[in-house]
C-alpha atoms as a PDB file:
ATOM      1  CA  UNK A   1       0.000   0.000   0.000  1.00  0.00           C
ATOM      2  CA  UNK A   2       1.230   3.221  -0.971  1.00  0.00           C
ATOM      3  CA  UNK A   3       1.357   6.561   1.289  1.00  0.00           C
ATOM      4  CA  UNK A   4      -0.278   9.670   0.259  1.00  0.00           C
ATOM      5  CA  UNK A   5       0.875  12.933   0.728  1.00  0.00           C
ATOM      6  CA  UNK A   6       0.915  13.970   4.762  1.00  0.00           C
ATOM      7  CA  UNK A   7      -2.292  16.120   5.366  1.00  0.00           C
ATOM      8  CA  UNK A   8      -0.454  18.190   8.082  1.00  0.00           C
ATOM      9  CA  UNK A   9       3.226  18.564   7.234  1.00  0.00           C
ATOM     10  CA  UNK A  10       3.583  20.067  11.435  1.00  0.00           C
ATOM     11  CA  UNK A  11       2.725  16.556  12.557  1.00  0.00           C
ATOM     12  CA  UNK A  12       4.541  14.553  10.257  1.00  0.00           C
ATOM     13  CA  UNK A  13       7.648  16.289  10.641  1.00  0.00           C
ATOM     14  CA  UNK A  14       7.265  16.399  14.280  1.00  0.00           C
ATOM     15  CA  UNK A  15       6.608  12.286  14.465  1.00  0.00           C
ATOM     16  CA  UNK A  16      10.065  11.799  11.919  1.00  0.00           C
ATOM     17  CA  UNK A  17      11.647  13.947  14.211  1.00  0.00           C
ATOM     18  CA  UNK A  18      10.820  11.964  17.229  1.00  0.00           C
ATOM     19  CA  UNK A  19      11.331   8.444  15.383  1.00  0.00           C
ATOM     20  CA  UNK A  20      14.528   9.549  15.008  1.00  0.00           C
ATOM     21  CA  UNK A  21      16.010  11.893  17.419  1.00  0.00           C
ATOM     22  CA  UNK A  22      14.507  10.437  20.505  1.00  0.00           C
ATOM     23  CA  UNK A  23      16.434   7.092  19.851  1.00  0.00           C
ATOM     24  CA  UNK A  24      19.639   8.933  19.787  1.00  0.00           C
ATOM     25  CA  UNK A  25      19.436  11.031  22.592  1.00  0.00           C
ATOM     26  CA  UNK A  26      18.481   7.894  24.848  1.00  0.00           C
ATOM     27  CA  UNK A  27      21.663   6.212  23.371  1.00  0.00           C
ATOM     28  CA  UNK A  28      23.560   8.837  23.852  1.00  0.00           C
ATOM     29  CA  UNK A  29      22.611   8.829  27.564  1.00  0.00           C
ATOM     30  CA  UNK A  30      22.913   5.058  27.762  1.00  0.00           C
ATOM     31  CA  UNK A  31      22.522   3.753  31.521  1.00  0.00           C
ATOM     32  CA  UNK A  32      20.660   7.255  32.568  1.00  0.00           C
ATOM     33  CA  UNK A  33      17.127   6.303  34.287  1.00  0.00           C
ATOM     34  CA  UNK A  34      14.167   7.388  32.789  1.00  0.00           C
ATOM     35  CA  UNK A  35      12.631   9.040  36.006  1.00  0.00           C
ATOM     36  CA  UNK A  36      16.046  10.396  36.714  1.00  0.00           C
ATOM     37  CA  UNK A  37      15.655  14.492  37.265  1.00  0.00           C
ATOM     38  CA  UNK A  38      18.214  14.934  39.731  1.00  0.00           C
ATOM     39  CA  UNK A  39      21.706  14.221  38.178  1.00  0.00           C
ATOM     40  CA  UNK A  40      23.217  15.931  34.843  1.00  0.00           C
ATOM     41  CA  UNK A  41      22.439  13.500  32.752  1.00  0.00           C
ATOM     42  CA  UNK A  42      18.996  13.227  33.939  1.00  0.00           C
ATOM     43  CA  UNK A  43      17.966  16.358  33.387  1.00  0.00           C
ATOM     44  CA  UNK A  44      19.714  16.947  30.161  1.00  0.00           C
ATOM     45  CA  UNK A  45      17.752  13.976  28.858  1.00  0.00           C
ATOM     46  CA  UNK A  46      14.436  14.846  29.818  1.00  0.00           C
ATOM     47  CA  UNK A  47      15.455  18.285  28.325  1.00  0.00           C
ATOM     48  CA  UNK A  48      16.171  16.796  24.981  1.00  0.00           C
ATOM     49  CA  UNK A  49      12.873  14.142  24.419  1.00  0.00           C
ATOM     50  CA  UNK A  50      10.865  15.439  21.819  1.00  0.00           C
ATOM     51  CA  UNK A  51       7.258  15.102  22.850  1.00  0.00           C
ATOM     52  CA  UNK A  52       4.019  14.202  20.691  1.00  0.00           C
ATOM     53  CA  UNK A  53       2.539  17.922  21.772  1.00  0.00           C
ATOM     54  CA  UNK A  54       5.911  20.009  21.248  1.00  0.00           C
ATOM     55  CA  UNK A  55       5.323  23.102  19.220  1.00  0.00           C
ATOM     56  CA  UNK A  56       7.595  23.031  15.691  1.00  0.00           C
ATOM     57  CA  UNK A  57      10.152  25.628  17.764  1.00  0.00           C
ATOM     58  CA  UNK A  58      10.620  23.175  20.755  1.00  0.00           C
ATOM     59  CA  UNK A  59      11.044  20.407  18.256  1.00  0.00           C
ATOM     60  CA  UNK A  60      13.915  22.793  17.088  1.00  0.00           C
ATOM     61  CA  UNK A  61      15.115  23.641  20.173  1.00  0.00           C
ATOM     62  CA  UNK A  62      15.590  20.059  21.157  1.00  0.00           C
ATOM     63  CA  UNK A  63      17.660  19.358  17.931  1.00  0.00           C
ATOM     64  CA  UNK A  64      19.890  22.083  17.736  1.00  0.00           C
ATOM     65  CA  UNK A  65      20.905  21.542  21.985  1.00  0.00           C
ATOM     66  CA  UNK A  66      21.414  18.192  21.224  1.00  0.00           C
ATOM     67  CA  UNK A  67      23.715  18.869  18.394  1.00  0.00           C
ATOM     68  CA  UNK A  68      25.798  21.235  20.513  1.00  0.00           C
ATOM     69  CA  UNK A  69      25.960  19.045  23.363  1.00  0.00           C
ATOM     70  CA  UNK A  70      27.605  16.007  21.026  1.00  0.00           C
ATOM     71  CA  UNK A  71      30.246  19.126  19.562  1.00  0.00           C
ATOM     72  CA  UNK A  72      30.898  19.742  22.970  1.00  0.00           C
ATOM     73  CA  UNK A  73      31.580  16.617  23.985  1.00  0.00           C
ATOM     74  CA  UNK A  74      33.795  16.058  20.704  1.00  0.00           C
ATOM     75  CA  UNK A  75      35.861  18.908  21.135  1.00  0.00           C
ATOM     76  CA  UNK A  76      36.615  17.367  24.896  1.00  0.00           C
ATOM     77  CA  UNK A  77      36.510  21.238  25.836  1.00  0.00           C
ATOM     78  CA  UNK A  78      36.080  20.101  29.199  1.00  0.00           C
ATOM     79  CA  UNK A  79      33.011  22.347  29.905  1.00  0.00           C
ATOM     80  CA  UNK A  80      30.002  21.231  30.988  1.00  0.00           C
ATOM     81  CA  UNK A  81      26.853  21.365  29.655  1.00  0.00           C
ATOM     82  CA  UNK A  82      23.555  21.714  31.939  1.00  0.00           C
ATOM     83  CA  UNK A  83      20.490  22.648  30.068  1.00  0.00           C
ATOM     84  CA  UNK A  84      18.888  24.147  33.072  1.00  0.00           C
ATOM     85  CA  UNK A  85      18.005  27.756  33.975  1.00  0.00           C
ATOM     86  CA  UNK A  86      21.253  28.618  35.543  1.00  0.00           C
ATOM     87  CA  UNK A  87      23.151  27.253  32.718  1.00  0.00           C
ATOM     88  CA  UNK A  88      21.852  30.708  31.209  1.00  0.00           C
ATOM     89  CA  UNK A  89      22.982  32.794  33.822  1.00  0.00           C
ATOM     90  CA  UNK A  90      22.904  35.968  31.810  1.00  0.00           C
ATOM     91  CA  UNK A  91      25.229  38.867  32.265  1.00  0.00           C
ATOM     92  CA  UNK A  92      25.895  37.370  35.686  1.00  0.00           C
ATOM     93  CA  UNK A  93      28.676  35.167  34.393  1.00  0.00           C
ATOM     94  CA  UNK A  94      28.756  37.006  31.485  1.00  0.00           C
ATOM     95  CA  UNK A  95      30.762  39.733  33.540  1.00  0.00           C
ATOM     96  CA  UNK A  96      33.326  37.533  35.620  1.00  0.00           C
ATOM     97  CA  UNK A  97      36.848  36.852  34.753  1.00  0.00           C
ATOM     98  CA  UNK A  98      36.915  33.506  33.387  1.00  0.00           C
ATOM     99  CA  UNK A  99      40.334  31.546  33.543  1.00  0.00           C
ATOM    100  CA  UNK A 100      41.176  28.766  31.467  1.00  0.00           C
ATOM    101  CA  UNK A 101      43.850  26.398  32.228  1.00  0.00           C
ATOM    102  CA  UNK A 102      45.480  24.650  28.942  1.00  0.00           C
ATOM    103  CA  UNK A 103      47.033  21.219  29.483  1.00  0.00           C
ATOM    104  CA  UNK A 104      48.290  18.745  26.131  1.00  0.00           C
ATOM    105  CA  UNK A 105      51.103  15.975  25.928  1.00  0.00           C
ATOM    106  CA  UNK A 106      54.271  16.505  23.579  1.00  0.00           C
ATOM    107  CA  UNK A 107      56.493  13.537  22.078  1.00  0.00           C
ATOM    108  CA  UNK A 108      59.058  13.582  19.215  1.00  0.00           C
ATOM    109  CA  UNK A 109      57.466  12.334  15.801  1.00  0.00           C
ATOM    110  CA  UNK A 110      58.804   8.794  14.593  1.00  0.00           C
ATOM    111  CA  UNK A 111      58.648  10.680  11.050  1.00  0.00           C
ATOM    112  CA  UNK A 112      60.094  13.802  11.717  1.00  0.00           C
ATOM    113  CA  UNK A 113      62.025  13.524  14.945  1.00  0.00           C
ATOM    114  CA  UNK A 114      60.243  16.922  15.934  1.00  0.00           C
ATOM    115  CA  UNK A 115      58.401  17.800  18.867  1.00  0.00           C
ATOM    116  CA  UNK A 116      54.733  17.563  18.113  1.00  0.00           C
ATOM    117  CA  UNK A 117      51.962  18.609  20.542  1.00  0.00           C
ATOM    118  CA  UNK A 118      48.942  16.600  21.048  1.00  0.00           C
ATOM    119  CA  UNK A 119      45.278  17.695  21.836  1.00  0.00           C
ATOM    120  CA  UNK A 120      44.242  20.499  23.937  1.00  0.00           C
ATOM    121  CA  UNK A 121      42.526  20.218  26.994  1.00  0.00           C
ATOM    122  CA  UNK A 122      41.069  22.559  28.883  1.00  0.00           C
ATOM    123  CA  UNK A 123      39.412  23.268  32.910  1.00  0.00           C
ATOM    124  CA  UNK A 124      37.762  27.081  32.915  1.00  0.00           C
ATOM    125  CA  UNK A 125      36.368  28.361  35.322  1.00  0.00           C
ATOM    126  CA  UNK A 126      34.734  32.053  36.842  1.00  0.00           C
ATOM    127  CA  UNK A 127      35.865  34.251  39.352  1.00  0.00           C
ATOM    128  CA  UNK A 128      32.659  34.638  40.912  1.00  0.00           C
ATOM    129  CA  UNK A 129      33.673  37.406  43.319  1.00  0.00           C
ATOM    130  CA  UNK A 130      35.069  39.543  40.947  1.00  0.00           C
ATOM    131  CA  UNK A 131      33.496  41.480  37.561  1.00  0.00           C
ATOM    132  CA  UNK A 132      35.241  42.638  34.623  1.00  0.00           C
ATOM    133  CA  UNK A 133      34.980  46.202  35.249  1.00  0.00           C
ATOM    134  CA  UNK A 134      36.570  46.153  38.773  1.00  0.00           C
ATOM    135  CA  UNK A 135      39.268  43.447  37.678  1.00  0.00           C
ATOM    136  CA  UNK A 136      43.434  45.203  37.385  1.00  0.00           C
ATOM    137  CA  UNK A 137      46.605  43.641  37.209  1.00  0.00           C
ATOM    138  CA  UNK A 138      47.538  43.409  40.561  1.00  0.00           C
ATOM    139  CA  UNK A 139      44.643  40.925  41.091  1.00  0.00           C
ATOM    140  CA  UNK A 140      46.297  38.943  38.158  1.00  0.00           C
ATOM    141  CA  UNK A 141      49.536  38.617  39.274  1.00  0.00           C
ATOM    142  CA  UNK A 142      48.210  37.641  42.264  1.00  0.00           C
ATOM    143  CA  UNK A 143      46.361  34.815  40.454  1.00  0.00           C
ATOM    144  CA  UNK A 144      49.138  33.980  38.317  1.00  0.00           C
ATOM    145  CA  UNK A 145      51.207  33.051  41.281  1.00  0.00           C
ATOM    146  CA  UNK A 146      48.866  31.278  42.794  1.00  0.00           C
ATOM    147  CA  UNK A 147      48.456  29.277  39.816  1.00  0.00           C
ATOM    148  CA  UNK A 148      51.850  28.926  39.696  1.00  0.00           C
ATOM    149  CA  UNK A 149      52.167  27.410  43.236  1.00  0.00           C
ATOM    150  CA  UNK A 150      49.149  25.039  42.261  1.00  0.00           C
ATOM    151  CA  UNK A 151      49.918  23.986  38.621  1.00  0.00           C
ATOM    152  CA  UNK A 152      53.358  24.519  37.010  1.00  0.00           C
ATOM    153  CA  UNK A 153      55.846  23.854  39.908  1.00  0.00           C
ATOM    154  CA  UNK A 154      56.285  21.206  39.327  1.00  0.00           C
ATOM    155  CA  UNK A 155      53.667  20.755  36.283  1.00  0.00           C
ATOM    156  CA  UNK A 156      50.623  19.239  37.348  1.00  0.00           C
ATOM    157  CA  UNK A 157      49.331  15.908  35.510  1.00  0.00           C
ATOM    158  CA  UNK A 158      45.799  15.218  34.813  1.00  0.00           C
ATOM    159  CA  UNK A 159      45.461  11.663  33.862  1.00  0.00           C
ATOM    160  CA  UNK A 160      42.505  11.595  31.475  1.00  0.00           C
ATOM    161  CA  UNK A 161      40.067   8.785  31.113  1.00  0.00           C
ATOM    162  CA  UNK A 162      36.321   7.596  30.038  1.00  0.00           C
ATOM    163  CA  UNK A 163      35.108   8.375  33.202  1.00  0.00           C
ATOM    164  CA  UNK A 164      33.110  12.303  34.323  1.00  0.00           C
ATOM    165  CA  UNK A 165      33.514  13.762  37.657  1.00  0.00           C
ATOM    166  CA  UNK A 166      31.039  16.959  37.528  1.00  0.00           C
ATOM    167  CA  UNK A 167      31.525  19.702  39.843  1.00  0.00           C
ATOM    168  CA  UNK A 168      29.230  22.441  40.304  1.00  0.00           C
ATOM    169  CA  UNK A 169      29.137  25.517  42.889  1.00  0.00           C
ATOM    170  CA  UNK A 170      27.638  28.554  40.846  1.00  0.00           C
ATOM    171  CA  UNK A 171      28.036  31.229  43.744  1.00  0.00           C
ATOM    172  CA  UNK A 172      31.575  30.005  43.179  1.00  0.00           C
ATOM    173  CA  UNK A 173      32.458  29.952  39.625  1.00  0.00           C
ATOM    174  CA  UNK A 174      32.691  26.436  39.053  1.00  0.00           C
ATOM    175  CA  UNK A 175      30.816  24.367  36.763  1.00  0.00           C
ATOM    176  CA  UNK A 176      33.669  21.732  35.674  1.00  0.00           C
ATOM    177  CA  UNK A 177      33.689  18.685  33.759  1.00  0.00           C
ATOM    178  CA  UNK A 178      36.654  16.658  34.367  1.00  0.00           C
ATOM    179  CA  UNK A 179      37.439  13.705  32.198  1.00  0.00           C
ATOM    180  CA  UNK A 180      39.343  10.803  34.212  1.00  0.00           C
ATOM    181  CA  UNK A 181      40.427   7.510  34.976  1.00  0.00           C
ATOM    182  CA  UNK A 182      38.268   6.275  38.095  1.00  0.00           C
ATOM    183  CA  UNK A 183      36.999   8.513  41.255  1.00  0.00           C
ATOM    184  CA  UNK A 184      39.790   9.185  42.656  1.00  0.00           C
ATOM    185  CA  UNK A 185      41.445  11.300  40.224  1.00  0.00           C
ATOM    186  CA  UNK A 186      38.162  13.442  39.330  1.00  0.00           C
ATOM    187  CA  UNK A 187      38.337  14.574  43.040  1.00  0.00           C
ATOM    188  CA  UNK A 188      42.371  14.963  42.882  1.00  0.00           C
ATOM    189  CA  UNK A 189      42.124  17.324  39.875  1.00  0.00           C
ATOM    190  CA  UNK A 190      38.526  19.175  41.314  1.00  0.00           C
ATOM    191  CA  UNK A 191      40.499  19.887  44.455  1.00  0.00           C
ATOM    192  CA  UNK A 192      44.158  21.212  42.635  1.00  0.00           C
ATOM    193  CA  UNK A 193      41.814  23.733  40.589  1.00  0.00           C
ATOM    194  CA  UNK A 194      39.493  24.795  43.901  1.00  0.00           C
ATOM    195  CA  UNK A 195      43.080  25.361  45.502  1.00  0.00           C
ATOM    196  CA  UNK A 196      44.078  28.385  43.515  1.00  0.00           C
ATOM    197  CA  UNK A 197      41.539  29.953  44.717  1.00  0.00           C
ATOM    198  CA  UNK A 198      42.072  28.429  48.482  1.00  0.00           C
ATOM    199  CA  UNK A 199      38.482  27.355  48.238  1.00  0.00           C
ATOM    200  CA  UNK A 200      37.259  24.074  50.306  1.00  0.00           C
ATOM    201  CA  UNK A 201      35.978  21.278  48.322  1.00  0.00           C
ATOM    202  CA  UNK A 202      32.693  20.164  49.218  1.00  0.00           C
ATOM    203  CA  UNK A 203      31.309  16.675  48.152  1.00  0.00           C
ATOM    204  CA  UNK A 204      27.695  17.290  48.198  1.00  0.00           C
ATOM    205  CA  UNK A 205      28.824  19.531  44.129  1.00  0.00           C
ATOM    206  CA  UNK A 206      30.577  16.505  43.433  1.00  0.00           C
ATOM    207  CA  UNK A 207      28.954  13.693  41.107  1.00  0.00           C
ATOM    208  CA  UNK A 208      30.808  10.886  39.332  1.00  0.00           C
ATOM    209  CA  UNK A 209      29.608   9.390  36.293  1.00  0.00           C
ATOM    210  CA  UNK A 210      29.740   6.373  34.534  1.00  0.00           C
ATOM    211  CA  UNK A 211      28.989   6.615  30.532  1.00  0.00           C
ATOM    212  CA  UNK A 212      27.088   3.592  29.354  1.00  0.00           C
ATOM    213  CA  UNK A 213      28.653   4.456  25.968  1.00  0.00           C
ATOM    214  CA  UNK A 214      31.804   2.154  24.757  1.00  0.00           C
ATOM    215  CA  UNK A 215      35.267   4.282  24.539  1.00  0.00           C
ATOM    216  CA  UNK A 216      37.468   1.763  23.188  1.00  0.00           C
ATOM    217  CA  UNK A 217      41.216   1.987  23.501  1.00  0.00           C
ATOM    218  CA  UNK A 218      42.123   1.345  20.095  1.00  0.00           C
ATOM    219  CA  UNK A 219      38.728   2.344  18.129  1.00  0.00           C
ATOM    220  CA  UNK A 220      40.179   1.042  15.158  1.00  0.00           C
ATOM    221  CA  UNK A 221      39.969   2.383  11.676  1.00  0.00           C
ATOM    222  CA  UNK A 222      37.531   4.366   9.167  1.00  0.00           C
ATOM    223  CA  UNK A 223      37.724   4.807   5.121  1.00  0.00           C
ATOM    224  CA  UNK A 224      37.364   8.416   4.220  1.00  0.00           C
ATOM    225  CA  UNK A 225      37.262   9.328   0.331  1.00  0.00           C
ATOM    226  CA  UNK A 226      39.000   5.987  -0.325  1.00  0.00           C
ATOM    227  CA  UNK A 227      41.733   6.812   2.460  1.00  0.00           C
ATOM    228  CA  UNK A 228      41.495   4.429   5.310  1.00  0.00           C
ATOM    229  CA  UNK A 229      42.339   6.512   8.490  1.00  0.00           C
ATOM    230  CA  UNK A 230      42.861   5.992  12.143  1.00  0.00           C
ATOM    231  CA  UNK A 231      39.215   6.959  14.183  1.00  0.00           C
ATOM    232  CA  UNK A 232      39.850   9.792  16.577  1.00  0.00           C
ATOM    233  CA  UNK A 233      39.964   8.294  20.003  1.00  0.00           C
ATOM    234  CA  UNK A 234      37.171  10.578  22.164  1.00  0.00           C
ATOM    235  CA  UNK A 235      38.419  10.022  25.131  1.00  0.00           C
ATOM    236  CA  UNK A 236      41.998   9.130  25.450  1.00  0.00           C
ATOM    237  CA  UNK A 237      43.645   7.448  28.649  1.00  0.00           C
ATOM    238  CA  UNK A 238      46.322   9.654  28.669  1.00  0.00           C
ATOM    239  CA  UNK A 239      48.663  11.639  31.189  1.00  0.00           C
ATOM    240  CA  UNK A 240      48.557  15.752  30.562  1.00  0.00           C
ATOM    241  CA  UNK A 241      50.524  17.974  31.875  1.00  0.00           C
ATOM    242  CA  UNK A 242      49.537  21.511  32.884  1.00  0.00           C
ATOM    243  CA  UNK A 243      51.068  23.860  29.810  1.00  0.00           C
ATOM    244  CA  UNK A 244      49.946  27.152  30.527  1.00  0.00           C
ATOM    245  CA  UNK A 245      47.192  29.433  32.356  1.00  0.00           C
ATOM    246  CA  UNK A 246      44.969  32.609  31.019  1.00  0.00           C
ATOM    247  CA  UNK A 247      42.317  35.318  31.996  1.00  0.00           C
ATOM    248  CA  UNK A 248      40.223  36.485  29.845  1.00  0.00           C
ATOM    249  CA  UNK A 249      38.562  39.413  31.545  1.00  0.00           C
ATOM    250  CA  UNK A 250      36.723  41.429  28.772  1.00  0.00           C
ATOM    251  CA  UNK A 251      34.179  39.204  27.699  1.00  0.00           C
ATOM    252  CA  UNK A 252      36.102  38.919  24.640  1.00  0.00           C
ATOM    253  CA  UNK A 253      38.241  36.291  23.110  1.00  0.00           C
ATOM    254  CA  UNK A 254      40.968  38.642  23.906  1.00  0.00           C
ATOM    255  CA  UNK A 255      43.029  36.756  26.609  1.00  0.00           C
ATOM    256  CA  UNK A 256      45.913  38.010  29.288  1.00  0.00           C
ATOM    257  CA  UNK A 257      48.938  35.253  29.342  1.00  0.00           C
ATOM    258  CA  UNK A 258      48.958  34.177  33.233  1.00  0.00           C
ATOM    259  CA  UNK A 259      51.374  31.526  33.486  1.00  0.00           C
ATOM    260  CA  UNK A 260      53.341  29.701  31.044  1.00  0.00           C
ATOM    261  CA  UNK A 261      55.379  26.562  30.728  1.00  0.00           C
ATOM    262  CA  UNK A 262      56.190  26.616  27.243  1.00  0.00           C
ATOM    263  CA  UNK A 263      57.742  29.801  25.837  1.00  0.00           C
ATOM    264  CA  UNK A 264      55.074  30.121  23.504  1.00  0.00           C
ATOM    265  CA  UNK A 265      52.605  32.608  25.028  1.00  0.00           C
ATOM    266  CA  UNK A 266      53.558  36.224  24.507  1.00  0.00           C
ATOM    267  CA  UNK A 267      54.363  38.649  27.976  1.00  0.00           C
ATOM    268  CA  UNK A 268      52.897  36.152  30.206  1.00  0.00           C
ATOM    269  CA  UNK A 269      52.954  37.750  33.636  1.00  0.00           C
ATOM    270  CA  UNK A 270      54.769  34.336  35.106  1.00  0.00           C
ATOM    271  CA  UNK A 271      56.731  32.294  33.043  1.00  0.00           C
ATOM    272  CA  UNK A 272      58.731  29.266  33.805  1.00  0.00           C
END
């Protein structure tokens, strides 16, 4: 039997959307309950669920947040994502300081016998008791040392994993999202970035997650335009060092070189 046209084009695009986008989102937050609204993942999957009533704009909504939450998590930016109300904390958090703390692995190529850098990863935060209008360089060479005395002497080492320790305390500046290799280390790197700012870690913002989804150690191959290439590896069990630190205080991309490791960064106000 053959299908006619759809007499409302709303609905039918709304019931493709869910046949399809619903599935995904509930893979992509594998092992999440369904009457879970307390944890991250809980709430960012009720969030997502396209619903039989939805208007065509939620249905939108839904798609687009979802497709910015996967980027997010490709990039490995190490920010979280919470798709609730504070999440969109206006000019709030739009006018703290945020810092941003840069950490990759470097090894000589086999091919080249140069020093190559590997991926970027990154822990920002807010200062949540400051605002960009009040903020001067005294206050960040204050910082800088105390990132110093924290991160680069000697270099920290953040040993990445599958696993998601989530820390949140809004009133102060942190929302992070630490990739790692069990427990253990989530807390260890939580409490080396709450120590800059001589804050107390408290374990009622902690929550440690772990993904139902498969993060193989070797996830094998993939043929591109007739080029077989090596898959990216999302979430590498690796061992990062901390590389350098900066503050960008304008609510610009414009950033002011804290500490650095490397010689890279231009005029940083510490550098090692």
């Amino acid at each position: 039997m053959t299908r006619g046209k759809p007499k409302n084009r709303t609905v039918f695009l709304r019931s493709v959307a869910i046949r399809i986008h619903n599935p995904a989102v509930k893979e992509w937050f594998k092992g999440t309950a369904e009457d879970d609204y307390e944890t991250n993942n809980g709430i960012n999957q009720h969030a997502l669920l396209i619903e039989k009533n939805d208007a065509i704009l939620e249905v939108n909504t839904k798609l687009l947040l979802f497709k910015q939450l996967k980027e997010s998590s490709e990039k490995e930016n190490e920010s979280e994502i919470i798709l609730t109300p504070d999440y969109y904390n206006g000019g709030k958090v739009k006018d703290q300081p945020l810092v941003r703390l840069t950490f990759y692995k470097q090894e000589i190529s086999n091919k080249t016998k140069k020093l190559i850098k590997g991926d970027k990863y990154q822990i920002s935060y807010r200062l949540a008791d400051e605002t960009i209008y009040e903020y001067n360089k005294d206050k960040a060479n204050k910082l800088a040392l105390a990132i110093q005395r924290e991160m680069a002497t000697p270099p920290f080492e953040w040993n990445k994993g599958i696993y998601t320790a989530h820390y949140k305390d809004i009133e102060k500046g942190y929302r992070l999202r630490i990739l790692c290799r069990d427990e253990a280390e989530g807390i260890r790197v939580i409490k080396a970035v709450l120590a800059i700012q001589n804050h107390t870690y408290q374990s009622d913002c902690f929550e440690f997650i772990k993904s139902g989804r498969d993060f193989p150690e070797n996830p094998g191959t993939e043929v591109v335009y007739g080029q077989t290439r090596a898959k990216k590896n999302r979430r590498p069990r690796i061992q990062v060092p901390f590389r350098y630190a900066q503050l960008f205080p304008y609510g610009t991309s414009e950033a002011v070189n804290l500490v650095d490791t490397t010689g890279g960064l231009e005029n940083p106000l510490v550098e090692l």
